[in-house]
N, C-alpha and C. Protein backbone atom coordinates (compact mmCIF):
# COMPACT_ATOMS: atom_id res chain seq x y z
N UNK A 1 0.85 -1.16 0.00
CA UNK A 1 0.00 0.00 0.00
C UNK A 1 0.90 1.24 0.00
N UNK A 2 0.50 2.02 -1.03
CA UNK A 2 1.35 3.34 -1.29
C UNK A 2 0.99 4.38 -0.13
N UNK A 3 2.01 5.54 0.45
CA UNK A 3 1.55 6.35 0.97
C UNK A 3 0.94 7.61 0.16
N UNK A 4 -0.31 8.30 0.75
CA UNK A 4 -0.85 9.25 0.29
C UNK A 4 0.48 11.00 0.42
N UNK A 5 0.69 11.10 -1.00
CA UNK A 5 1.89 12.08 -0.95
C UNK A 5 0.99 13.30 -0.51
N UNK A 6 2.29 14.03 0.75
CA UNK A 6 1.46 15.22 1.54
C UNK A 6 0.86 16.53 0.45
N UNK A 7 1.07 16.94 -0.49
CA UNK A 7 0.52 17.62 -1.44
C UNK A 7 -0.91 17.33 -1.75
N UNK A 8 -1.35 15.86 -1.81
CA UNK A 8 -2.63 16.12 -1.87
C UNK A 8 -3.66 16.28 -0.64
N UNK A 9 -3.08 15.96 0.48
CA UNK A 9 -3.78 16.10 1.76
C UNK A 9 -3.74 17.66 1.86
N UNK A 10 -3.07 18.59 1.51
CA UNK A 10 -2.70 19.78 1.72
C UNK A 10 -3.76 20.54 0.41
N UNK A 11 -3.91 19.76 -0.61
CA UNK A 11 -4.80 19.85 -1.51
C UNK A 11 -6.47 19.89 -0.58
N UNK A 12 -6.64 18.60 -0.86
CA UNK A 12 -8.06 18.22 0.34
C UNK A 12 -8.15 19.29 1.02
N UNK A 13 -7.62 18.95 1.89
CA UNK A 13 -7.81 20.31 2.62
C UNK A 13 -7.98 21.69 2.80
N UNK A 14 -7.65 22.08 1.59
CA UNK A 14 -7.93 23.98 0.93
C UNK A 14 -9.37 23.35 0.61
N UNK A 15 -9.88 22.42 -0.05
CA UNK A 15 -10.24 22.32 -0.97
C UNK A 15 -12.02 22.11 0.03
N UNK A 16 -11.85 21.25 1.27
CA UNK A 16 -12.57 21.20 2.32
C UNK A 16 -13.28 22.24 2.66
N UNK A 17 -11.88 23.17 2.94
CA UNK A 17 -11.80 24.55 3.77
C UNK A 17 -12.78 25.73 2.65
N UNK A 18 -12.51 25.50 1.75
CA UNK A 18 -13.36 26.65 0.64
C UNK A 18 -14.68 25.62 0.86
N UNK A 19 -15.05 24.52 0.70
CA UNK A 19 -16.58 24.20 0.64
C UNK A 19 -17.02 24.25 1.91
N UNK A 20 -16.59 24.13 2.74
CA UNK A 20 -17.22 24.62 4.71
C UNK A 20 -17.73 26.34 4.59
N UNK A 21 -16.58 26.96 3.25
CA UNK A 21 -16.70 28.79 3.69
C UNK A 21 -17.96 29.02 2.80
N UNK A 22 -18.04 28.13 1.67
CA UNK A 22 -19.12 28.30 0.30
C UNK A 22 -20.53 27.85 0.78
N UNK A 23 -20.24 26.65 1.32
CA UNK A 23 -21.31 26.33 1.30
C UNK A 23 -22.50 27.04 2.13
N UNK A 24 -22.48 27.00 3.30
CA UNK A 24 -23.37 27.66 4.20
C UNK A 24 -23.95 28.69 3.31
N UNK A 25 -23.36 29.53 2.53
CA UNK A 25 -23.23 31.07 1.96
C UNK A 25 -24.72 30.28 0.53
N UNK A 26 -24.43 29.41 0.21
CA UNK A 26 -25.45 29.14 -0.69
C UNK A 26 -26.73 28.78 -0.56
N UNK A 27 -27.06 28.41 0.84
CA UNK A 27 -28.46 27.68 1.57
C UNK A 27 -29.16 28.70 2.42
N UNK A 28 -28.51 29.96 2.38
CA UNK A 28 -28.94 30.91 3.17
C UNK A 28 -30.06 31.55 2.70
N UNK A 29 -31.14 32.01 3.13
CA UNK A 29 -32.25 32.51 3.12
C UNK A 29 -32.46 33.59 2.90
N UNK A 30 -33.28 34.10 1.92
CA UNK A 30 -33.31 36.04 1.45
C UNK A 30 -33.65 36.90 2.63
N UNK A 31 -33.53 38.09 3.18
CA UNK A 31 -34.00 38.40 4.10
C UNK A 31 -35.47 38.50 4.28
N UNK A 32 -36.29 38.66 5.63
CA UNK A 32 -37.69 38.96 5.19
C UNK A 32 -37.89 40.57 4.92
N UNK A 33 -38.90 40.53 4.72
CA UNK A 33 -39.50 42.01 4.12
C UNK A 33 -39.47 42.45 5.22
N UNK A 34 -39.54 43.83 4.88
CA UNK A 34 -39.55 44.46 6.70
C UNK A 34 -41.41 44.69 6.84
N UNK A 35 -41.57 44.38 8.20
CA UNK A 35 -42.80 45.05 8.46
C UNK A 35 -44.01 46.21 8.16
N UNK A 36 -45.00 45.62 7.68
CA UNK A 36 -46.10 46.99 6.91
C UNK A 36 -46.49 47.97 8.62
N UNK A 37 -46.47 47.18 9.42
CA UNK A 37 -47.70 47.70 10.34
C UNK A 37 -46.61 46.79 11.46
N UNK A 38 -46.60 47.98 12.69
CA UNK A 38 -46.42 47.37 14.17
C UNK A 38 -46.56 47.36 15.22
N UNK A 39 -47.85 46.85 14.30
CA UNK A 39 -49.08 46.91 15.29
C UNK A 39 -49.47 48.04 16.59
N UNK A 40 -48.97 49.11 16.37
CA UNK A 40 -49.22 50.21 17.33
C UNK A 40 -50.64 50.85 16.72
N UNK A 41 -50.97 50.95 16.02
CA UNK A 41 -52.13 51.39 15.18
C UNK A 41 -53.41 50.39 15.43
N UNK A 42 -53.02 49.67 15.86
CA UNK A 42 -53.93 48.55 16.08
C UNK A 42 -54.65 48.26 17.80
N UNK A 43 -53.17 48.37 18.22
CA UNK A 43 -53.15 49.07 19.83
C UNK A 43 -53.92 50.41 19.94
N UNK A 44 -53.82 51.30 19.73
CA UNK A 44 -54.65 52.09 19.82
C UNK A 44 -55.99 52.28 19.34
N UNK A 45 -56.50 51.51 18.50
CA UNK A 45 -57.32 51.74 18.41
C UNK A 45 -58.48 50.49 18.68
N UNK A 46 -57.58 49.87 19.60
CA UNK A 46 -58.40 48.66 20.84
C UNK A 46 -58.21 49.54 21.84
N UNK A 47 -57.52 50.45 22.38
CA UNK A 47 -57.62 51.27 23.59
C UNK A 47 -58.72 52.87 23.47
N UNK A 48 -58.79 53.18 22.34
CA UNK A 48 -60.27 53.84 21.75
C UNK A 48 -60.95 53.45 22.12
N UNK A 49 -61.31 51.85 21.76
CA UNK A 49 -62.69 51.36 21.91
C UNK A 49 -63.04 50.95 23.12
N UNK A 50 -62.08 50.58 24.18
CA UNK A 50 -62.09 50.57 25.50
C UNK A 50 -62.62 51.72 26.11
N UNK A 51 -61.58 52.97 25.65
CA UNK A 51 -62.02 54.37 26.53
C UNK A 51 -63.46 55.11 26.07
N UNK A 52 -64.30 54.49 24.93
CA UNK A 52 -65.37 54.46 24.96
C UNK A 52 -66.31 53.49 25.33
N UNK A 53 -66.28 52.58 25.64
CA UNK A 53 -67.17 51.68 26.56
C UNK A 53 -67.22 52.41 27.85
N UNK A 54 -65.97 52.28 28.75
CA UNK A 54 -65.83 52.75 30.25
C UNK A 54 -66.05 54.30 30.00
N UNK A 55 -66.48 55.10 29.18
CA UNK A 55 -67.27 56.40 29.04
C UNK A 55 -68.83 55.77 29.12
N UNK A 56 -69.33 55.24 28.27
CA UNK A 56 -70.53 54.94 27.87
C UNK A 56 -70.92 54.08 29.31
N UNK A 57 -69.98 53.24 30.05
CA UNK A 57 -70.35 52.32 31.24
C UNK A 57 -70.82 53.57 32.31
N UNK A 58 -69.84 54.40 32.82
CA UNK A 58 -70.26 55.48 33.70
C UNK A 58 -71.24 56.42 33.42
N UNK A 59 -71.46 56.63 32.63
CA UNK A 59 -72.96 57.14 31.84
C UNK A 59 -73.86 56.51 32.57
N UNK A 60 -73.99 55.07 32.23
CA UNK A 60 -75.20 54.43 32.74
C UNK A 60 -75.10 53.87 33.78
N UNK A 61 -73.52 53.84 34.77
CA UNK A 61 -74.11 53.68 36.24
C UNK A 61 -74.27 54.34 37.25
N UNK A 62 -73.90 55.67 37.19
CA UNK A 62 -73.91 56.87 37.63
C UNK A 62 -75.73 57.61 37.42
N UNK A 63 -76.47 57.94 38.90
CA UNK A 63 -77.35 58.47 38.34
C UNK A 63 -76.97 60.52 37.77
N UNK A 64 -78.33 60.64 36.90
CA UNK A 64 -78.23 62.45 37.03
C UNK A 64 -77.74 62.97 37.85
N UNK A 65 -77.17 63.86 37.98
CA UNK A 65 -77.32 64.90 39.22
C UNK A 65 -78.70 65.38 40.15
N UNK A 66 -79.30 65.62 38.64
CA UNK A 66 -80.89 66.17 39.31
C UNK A 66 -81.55 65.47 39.97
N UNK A 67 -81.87 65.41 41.35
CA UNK A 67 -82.65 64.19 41.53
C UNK A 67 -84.12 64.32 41.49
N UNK A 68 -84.56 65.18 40.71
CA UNK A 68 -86.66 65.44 40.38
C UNK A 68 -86.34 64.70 39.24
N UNK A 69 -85.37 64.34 38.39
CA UNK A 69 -85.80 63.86 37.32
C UNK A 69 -85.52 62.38 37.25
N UNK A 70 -86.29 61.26 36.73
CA UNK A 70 -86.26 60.28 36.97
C UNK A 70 -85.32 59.37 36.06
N UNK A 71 -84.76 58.39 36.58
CA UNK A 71 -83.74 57.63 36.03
C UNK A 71 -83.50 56.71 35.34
N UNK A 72 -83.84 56.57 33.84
CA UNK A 72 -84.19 55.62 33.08
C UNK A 72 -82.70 55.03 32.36
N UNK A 73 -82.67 53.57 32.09
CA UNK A 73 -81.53 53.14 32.07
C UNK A 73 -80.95 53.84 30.78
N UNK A 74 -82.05 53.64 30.02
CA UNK A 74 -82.50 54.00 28.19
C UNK A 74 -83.27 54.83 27.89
């Protein structure tokens, strides 16, 4: 059995070393798109609809001030 002359192990080995650096670089993924909306616009305007309920809630559990006038829910 012949020995493997060190030139080609020294070969292999660049040769390793460039497909370990290439490869990864080819399976890699496009970036994503950046974001339309984040979600702050969305947040607010679930906290709108909150700060009008708990308006509209104290409305109707709170009586008048006046008390001759009578207190209908509706």
């Amino acid at each position: 059995m012949a020995a493997i002359p060190r030139a080609s192990l020294g070969l292999v080995a660049i040769v390793l070393l460039g497909l370990d650096i290439v490869l990864p670089n080819v399976q890699a993924q496009a970036p994503a798109p950046a974001p339309t909306s984040d979600g702050a616009s969305i947040d607010q305007g679930i906290a709108y609809l909150l700060m009008l309920v708990a308006l509209v809630l104290t409305y109707l559990v709170h009586p008048p001030n006046d008390a001759s006038t009578p207190y209908n829910l509706f």
